[in-house]
Protein backbone atom coordinates (compact mmCIF):
# COMPACT_ATOMS: atom_id res chain seq x y z
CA UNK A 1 16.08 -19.68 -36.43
CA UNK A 2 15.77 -23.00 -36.07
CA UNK A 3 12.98 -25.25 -34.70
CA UNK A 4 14.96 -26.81 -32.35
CA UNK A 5 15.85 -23.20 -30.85
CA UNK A 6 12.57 -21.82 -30.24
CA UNK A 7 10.83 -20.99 -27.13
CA UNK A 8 7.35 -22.80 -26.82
CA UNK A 9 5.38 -20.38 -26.49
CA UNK A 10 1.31 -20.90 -25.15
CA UNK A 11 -1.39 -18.20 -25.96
CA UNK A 12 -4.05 -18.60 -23.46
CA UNK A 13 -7.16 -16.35 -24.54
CA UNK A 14 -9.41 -14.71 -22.83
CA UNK A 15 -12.03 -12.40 -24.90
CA UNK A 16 -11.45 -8.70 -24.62
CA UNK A 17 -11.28 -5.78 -27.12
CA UNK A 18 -8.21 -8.02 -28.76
CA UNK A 19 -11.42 -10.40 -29.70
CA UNK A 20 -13.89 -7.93 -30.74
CA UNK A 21 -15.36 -6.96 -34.41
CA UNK A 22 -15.58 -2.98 -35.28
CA UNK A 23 -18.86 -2.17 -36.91
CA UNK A 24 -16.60 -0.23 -39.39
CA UNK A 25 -13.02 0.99 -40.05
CA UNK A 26 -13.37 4.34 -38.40
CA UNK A 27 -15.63 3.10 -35.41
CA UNK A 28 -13.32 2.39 -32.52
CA UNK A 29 -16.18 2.02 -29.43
CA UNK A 30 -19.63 0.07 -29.70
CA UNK A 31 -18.32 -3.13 -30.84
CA UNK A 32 -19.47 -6.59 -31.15
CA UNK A 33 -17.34 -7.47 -28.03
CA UNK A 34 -15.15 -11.26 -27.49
CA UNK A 35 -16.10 -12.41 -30.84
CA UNK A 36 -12.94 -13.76 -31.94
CA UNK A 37 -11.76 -16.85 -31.49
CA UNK A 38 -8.08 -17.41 -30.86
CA UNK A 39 -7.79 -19.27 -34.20
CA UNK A 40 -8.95 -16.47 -35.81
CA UNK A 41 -6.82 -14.19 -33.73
CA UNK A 42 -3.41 -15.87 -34.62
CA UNK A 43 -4.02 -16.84 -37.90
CA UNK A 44 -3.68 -13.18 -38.78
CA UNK A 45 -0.10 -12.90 -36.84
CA UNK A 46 1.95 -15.70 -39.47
CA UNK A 47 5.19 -13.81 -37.92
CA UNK A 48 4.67 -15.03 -34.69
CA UNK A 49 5.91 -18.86 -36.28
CA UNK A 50 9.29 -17.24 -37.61
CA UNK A 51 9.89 -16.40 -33.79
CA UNK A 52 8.27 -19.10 -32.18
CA UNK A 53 6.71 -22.42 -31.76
CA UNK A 54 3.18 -20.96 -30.86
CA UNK A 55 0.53 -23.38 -29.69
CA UNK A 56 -2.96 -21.84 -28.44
CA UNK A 57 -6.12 -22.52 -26.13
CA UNK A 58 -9.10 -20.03 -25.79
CA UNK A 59 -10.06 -20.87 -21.91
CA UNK A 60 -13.10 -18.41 -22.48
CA UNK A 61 -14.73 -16.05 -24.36
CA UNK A 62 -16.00 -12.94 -22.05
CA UNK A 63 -15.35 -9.52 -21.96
CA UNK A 64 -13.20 -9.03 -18.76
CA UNK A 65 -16.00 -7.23 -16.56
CA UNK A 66 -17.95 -10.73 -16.80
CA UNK A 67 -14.68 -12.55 -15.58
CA UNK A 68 -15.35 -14.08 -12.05
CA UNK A 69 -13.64 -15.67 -8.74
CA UNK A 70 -13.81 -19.18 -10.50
CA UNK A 71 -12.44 -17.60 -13.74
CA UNK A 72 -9.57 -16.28 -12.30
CA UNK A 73 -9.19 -19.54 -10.34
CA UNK A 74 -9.57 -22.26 -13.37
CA UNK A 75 -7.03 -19.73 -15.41
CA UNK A 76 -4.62 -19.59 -12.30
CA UNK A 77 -4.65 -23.36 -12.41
CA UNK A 78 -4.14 -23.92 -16.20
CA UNK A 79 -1.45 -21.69 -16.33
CA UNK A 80 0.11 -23.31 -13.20
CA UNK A 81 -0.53 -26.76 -15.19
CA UNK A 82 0.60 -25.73 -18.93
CA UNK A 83 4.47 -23.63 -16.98
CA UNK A 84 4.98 -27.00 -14.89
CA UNK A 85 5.54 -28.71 -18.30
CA UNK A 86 8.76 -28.90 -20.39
CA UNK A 87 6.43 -27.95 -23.71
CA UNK A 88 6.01 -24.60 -22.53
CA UNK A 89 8.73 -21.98 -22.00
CA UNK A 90 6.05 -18.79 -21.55
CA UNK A 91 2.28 -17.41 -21.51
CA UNK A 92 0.98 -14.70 -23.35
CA UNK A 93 -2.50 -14.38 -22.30
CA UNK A 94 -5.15 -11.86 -24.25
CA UNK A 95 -7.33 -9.98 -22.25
CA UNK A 96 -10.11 -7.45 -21.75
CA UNK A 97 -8.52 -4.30 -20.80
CA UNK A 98 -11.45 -3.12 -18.19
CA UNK A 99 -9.96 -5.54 -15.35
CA UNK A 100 -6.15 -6.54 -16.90
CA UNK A 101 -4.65 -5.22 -13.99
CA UNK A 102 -6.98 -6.92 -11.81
CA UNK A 103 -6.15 -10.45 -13.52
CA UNK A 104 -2.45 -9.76 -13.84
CA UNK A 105 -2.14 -9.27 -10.23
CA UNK A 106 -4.25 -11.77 -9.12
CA UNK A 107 -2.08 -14.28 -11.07
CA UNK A 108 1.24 -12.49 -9.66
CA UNK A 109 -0.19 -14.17 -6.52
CA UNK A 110 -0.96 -17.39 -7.55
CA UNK A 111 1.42 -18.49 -10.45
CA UNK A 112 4.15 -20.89 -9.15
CA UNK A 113 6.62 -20.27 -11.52
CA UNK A 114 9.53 -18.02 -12.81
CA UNK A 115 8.43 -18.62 -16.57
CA UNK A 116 7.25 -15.38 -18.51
CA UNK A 117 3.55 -14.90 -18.11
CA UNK A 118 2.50 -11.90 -20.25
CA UNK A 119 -0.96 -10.19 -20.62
CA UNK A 120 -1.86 -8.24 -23.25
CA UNK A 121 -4.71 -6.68 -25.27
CA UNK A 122 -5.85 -4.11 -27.43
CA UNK A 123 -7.86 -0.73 -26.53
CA UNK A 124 -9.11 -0.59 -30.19
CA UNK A 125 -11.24 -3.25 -31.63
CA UNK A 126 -9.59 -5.52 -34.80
CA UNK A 127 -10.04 -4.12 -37.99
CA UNK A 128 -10.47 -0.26 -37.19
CA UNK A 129 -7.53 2.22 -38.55
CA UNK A 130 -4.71 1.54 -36.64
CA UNK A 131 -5.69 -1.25 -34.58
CA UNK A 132 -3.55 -1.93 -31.99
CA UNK A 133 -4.03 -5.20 -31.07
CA UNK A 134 -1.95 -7.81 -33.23
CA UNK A 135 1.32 -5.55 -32.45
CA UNK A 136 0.24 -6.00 -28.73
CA UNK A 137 0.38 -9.35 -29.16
CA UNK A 138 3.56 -9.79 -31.29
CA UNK A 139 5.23 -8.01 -28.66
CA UNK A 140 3.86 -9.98 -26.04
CA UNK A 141 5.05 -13.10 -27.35
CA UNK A 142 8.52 -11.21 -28.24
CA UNK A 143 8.33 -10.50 -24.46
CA UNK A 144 7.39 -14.05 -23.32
CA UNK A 145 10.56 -15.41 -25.51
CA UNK A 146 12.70 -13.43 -23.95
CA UNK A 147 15.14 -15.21 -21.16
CA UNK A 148 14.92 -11.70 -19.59
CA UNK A 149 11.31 -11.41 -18.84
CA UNK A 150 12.08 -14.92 -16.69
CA UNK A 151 11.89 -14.45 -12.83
CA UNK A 152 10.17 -11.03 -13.46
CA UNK A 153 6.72 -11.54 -12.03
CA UNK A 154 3.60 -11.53 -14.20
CA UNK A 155 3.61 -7.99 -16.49
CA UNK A 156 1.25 -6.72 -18.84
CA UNK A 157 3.23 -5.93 -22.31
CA UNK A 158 1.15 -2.88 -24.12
CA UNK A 159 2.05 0.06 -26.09
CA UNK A 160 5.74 -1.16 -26.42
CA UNK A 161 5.49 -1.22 -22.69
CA UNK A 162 6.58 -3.88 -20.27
CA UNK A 163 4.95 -3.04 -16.41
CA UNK A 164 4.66 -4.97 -13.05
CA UNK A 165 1.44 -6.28 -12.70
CA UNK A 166 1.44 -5.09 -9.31
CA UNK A 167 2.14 -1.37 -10.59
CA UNK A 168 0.14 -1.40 -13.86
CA UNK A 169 -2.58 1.08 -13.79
CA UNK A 170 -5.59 1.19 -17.10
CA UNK A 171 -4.43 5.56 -17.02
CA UNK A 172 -6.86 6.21 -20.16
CA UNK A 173 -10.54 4.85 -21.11
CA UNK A 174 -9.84 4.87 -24.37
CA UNK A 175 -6.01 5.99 -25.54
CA UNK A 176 -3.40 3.18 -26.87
CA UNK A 177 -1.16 4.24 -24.21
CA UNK A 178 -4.16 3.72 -21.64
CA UNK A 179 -1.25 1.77 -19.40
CA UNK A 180 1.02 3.08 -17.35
CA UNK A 181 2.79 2.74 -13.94
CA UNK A 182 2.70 6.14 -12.84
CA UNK A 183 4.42 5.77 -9.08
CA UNK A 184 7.31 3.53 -9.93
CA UNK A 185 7.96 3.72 -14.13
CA UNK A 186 7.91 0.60 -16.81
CA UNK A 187 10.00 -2.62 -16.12
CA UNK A 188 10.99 -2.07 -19.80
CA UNK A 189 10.18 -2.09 -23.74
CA UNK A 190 9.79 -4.02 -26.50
CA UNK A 191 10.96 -2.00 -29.52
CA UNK A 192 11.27 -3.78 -33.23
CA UNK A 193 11.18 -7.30 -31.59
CA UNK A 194 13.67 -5.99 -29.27
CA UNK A 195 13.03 -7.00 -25.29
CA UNK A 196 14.77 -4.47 -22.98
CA UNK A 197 14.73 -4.40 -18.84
CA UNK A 198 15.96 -1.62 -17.00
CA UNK A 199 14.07 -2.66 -13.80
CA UNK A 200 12.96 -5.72 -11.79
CA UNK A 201 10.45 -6.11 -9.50
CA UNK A 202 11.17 -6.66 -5.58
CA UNK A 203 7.73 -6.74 -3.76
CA UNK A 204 7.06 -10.46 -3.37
CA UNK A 205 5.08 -12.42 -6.16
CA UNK A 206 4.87 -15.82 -8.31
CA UNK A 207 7.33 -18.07 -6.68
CA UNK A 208 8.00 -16.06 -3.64
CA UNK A 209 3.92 -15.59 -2.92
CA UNK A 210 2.50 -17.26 -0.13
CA UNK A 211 -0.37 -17.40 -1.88
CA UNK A 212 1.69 -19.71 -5.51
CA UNK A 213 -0.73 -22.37 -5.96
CA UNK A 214 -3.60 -21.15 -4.15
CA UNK A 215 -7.25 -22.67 -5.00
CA UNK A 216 -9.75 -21.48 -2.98
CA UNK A 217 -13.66 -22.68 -3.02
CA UNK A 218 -15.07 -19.30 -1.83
CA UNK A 219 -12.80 -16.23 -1.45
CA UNK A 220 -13.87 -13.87 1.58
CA UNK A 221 -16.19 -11.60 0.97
CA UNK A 222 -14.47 -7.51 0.58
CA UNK A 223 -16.31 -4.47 -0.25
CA UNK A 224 -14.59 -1.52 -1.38
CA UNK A 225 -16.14 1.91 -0.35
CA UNK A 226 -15.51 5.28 -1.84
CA UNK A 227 -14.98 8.24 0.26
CA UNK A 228 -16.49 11.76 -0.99
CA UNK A 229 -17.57 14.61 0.47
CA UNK A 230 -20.98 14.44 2.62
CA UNK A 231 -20.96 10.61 2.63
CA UNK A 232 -22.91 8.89 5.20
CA UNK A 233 -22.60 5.00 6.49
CA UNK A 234 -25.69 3.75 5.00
CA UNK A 235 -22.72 1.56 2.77
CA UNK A 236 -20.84 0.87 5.37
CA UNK A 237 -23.65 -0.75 7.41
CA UNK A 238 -24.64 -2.64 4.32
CA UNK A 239 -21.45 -4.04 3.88
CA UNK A 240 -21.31 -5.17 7.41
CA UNK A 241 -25.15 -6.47 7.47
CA UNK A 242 -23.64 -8.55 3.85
CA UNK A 243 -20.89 -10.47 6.03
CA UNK A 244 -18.20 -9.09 5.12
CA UNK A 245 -14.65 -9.71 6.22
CA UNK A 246 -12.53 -7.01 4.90
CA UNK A 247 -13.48 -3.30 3.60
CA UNK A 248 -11.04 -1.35 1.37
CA UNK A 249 -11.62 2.40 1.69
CA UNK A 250 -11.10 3.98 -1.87
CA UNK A 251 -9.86 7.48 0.44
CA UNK A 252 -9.78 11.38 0.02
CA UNK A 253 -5.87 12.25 -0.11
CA UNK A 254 -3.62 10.05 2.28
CA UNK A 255 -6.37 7.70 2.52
CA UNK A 256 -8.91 9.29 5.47
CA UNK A 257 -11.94 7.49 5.96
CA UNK A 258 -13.92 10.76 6.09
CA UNK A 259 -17.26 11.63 7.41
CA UNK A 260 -20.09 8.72 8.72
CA UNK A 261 -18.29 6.54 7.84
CA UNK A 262 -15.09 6.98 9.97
CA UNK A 263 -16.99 7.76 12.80
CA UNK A 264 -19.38 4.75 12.14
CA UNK A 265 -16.59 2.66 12.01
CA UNK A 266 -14.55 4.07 15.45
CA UNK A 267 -17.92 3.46 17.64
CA UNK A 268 -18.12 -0.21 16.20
CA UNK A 269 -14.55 -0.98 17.45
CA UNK A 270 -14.91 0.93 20.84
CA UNK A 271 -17.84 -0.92 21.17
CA UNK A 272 -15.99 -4.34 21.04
CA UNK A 273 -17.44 -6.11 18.24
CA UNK A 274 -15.65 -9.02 17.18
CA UNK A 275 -17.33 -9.36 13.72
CA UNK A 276 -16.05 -5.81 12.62
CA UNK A 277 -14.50 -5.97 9.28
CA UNK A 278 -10.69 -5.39 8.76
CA UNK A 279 -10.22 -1.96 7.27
CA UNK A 280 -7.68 -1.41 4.22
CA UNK A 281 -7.04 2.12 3.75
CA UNK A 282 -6.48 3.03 0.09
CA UNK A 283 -6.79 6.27 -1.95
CA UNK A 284 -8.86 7.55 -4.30
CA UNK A 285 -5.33 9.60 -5.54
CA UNK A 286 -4.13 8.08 -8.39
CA UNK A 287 -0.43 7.90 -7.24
CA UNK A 288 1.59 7.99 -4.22
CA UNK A 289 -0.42 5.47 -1.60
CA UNK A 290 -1.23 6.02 1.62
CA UNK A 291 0.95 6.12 4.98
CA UNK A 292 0.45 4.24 8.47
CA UNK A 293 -0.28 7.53 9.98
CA UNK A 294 -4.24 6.99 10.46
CA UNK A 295 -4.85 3.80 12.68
CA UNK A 296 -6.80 5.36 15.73
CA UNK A 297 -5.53 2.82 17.85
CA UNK A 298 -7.31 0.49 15.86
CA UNK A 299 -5.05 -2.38 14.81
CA UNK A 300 -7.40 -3.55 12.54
CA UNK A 301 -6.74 -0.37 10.52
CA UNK A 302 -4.02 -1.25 8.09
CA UNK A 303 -2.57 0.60 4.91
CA UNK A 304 -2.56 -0.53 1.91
CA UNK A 305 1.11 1.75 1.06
CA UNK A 306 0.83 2.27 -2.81
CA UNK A 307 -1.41 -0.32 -3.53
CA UNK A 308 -4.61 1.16 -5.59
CA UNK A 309 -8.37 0.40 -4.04
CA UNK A 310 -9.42 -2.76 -6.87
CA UNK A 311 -5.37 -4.37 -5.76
CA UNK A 312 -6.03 -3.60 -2.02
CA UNK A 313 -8.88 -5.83 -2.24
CA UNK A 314 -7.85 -8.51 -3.84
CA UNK A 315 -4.85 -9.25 -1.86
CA UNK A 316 -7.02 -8.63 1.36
CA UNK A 317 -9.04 -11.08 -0.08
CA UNK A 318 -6.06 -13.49 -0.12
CA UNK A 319 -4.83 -12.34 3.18
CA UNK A 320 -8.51 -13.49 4.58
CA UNK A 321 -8.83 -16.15 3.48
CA UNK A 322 -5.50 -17.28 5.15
CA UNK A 323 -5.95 -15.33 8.65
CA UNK A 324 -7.79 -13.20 10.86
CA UNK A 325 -4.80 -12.03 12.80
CA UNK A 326 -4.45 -7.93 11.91
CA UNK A 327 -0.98 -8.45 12.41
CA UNK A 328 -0.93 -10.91 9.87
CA UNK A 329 -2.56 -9.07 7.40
CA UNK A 330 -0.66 -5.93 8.03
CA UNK A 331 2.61 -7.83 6.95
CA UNK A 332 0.91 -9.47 3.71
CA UNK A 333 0.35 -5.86 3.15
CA UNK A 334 3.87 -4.50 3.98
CA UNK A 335 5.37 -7.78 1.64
CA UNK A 336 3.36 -7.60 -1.56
């Protein structure tokens, strides 16, 4: 392939697993964590220049349960900057695997563009027996290259596995094949180099978000709460006495908000307080959402349909920080 014919191709990394030393070949947990630098990271992967032009930046160095609001929000941005440029046809971008779903779907939101953007990572540290990591990555820039992957949202490409990142669920805390969309399937594959889509995305997202572009100062404050048997509302007071706006229940089955807390929550909006949080009703289920059937006539009650608790709140925090209206925020919720 010529040079002329290559995609330009920009590796934004992040830290993760992908960037982490083993203490030995067979020791696959308890490693020195986002050690590697980027250099170091491609300089093992000479292939990717037979498919490429490759250029890399390593934005920061953190495993992804340190990453923050202004993370997410300096990495929306330089992705936004680097895709509005003619020397860049695609991202890959490494990444912790704790919160890659979270990431990925927070830029889904926020990226303004229809070029490839492609997380990826590793669940085994570099250097173990059968790493998994640098194939990750050759497949995710196999994936960014691709004119297919181009209008498909953001997707996370792991395990020879293309997924929405608004479907993507970490299945497995410690299995290669930890990722998996279990309600809707895999966009596609990559296979020996070889991109494949069978599906494409139709919930809205990247250029088609209301939210493309976004940069916000301070994001509203959402607390998610987790329903289980015999729970009382000492959290859900707490959350209200913290300020905040929104609260995603993480519910039992089609998303009830069971015990104190429901009823904590139903005397607070019979009592007419205007400061009462939105409610999101999630699951706790790993698959198949929740219905509108549970609103109480409360329109502040609003379902989050198959969206997963950690999703439901960060698009509620999007949705907050853009209106108050319930209506409003129902529809964000019906759209994405």
């Amino acid at each position: 392939m010529e040079n002329q014919n290559k995609k330009k191709i920009r590796l934004v990394a992040t830290g993760g697993t992908i960037a982490s030393q083993a203490r030995s070949r067979v020791s696959t947990e308890g490693y020195q964590a986002s050690v590697i630098s980027v250099e170091d990271l491609i300089a093992e992967l000479p292939e990717l220049n037979d498919i490429v032009e490759m250029s890399a930046e390593q934005i920061f160095l953190k495993p992804s349960s340190a990453i923050t609001d202004e993370d997410l929000f300096h990495l929306s941005a330089r992705v936004n900057e680097l895709l509005a440029s003619d020397e860049c046809d695609g991202i890959v971008i490494t990444h912790g695997t704790d919160t890659m779903e979270e990431t990925a779907f927070f830029l889904n939101l926020t990226v303004n563009s229809p070029k490839p953007v492609v997380i990826t990572g590793a669940m085994r540290p570099a250097h173990v027996i059968s790493t998994d990591g640098l194939l990750n990555l050759y497949n995710a820039v196999c994936c960014a290259a691709s004119d297919a992957s181009y209008g498909m949202g953001v997707v996370i490409s792991m395990n020879d596995l293309i997924l929405s990142a608004r479907d993507a669920v970490k299945f497995s805390s410690f299995k290669t094949d930890a990722f998996q969309a279990p309600l809707y399937g895999v966009l596609g594959t990559v296979r020996n180099a070889n991109v494949t889509y069978c599906y494409k995305p139709l919930m809205r997202h990247t250029t088609t978000s209301e939210f493309a572009g976004a940069q916000y100062g301070k994001m509203p404050r959402v607390d998610v709460l987790y329903m289980l048997q015999g729970i009382d509302d000492m959290l859900f007071k707490a959350a209200c006495a913290a300020g905040c706006k929104g609260i995603v229940s993480a519910g039992s089955g089609n998303g009830g908000v069971i015990g104190a807390i429901g009823k904590a929550y139903k005397e607070e909006f019979e009592a007419g307080k205007d400061e009462l949080p939105v409610l999101v009703r999630s699951t706790r289920v790993c698959t198949g959402g929740v219905s509108d059937a549970y609103r109480m006539g409360n329109p502040k009650i609003i379902p989050s349909h198959d969206l997963n608790p950690h999703k439901a709140a960060i698009l509620l925090r999007f949705a907050l920080a853009k209106t108050n209206d319930p209506a409003e925020i129902k529809r964000i919720f019906e759209q994405y």
